[in-house]
N, C-alpha and C. Protein backbone atom coordinates (compact mmCIF):
# COMPACT_ATOMS: atom_id res chain seq x y z
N UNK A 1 -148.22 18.32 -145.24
CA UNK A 1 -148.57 19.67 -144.83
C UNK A 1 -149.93 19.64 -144.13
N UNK A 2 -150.30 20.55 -142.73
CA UNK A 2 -151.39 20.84 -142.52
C UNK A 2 -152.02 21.76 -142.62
N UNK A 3 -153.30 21.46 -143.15
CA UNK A 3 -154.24 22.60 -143.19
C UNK A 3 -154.42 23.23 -142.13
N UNK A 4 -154.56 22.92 -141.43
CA UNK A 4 -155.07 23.63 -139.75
C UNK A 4 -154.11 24.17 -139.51
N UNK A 5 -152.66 24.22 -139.99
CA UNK A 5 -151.99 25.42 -139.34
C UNK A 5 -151.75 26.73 -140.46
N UNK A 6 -152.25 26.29 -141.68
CA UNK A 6 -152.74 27.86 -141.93
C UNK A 6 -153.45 28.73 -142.50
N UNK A 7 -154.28 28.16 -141.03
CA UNK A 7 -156.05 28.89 -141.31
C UNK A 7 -156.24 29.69 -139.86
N UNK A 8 -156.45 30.64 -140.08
CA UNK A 8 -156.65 31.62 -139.12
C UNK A 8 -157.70 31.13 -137.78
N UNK A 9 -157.91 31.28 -137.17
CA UNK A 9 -158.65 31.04 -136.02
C UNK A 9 -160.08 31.31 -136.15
N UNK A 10 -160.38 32.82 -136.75
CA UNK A 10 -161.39 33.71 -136.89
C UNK A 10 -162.09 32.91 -138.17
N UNK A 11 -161.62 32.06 -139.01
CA UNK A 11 -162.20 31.69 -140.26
C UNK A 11 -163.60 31.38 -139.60
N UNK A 12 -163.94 30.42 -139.05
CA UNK A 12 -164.53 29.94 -138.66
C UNK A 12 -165.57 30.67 -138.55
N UNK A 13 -165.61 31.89 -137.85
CA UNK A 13 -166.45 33.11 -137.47
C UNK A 13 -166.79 33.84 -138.66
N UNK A 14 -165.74 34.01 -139.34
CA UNK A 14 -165.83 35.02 -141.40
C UNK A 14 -166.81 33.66 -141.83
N UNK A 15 -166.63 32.34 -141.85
CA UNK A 15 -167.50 31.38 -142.79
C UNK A 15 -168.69 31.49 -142.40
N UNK A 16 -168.91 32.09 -140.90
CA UNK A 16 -170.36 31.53 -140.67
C UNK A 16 -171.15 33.07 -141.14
N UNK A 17 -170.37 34.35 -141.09
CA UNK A 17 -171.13 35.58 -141.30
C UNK A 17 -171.41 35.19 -142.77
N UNK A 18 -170.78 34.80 -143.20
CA UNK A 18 -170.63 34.95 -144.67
C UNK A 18 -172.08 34.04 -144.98
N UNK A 19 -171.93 33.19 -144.32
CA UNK A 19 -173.15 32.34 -144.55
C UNK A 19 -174.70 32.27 -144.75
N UNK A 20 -174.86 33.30 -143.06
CA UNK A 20 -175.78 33.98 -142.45
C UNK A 20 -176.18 34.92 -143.70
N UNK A 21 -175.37 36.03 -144.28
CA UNK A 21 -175.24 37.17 -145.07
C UNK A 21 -175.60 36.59 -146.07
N UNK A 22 -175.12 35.47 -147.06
CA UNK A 22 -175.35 35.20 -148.08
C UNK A 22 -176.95 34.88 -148.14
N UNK A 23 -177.13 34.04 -146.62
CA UNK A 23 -178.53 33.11 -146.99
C UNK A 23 -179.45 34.21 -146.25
N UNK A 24 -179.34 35.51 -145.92
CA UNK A 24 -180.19 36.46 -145.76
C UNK A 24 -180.41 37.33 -147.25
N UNK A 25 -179.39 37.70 -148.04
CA UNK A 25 -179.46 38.41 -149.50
C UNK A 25 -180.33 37.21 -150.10
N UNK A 26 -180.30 35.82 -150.35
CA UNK A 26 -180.92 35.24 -151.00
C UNK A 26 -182.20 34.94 -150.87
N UNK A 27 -182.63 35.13 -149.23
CA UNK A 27 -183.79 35.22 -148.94
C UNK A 27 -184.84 36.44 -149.55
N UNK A 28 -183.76 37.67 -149.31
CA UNK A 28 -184.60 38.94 -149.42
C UNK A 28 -184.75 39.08 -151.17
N UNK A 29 -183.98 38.97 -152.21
CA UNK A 29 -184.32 38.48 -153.26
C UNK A 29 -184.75 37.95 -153.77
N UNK A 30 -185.41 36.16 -153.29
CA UNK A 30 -186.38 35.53 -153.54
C UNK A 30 -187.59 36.49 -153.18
N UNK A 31 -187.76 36.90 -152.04
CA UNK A 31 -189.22 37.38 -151.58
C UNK A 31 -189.49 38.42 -152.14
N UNK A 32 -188.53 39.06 -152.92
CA UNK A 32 -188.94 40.25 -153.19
C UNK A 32 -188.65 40.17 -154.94
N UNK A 33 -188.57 39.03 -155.61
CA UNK A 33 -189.10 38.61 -156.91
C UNK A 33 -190.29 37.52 -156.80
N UNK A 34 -190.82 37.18 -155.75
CA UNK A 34 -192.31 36.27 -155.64
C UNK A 34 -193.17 37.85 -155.38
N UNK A 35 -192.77 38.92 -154.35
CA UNK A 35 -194.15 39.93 -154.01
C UNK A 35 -193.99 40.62 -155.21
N UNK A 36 -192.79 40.84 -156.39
CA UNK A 36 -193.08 41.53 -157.50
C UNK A 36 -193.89 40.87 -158.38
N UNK A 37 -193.64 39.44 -158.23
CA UNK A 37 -195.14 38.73 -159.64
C UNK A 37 -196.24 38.72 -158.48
N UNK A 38 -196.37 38.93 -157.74
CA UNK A 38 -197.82 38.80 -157.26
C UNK A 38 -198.06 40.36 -157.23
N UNK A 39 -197.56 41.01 -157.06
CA UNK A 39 -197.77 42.35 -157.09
C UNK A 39 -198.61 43.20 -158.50
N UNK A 40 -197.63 42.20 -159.58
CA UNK A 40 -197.68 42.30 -160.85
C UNK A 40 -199.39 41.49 -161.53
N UNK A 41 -199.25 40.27 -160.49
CA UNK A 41 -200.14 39.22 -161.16
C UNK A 41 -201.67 39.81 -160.85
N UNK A 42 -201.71 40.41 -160.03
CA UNK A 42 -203.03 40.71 -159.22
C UNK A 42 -204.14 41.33 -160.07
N UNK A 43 -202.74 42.78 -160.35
CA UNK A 43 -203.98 43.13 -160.93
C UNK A 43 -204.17 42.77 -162.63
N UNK A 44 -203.64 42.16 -163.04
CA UNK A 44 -203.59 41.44 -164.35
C UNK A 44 -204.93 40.34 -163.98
N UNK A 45 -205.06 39.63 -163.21
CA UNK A 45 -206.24 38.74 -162.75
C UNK A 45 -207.33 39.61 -162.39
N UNK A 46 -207.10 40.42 -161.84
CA UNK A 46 -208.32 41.26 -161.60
C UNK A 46 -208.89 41.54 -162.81
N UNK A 47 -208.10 42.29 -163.81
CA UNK A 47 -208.46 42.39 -165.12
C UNK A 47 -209.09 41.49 -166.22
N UNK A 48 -208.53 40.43 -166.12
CA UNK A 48 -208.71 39.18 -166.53
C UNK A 48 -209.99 38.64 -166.26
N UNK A 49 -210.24 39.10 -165.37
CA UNK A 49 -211.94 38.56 -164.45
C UNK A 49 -212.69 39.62 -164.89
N UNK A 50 -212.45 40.62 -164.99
CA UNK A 50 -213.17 41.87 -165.03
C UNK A 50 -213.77 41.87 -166.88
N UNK A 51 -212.57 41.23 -167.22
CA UNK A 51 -213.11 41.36 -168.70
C UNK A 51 -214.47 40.16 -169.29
N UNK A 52 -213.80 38.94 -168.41
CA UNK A 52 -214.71 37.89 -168.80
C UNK A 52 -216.49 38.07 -168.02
């Protein structure tokens, strides 16, 4: 049996959005759980300094 005859043409095009899409959500979720601890961390250090 071959694979290549039944796989749509367009896959190719769905794998790569999918790709793009996935590795853009994973981007925007990383960056936006690193600017929440720094967001978070700041002023905890500020404090931290402020006390010592």
């Amino acid at each position: 049996m071959n694979v290549s005859s039944l796989r749509h043409p367009k896959e190719n095009l769905y794998k790569m959005l999918c790709i793009i899409i996935g590795g853009l959500i994973w981007v925007g979720l990383l960056l936006g759980t690193l600017f929440s601890i720094l967001i978070f961390l700041i002023p905890v250090a500020f404090f931290y300094l402020a006390i010592k």
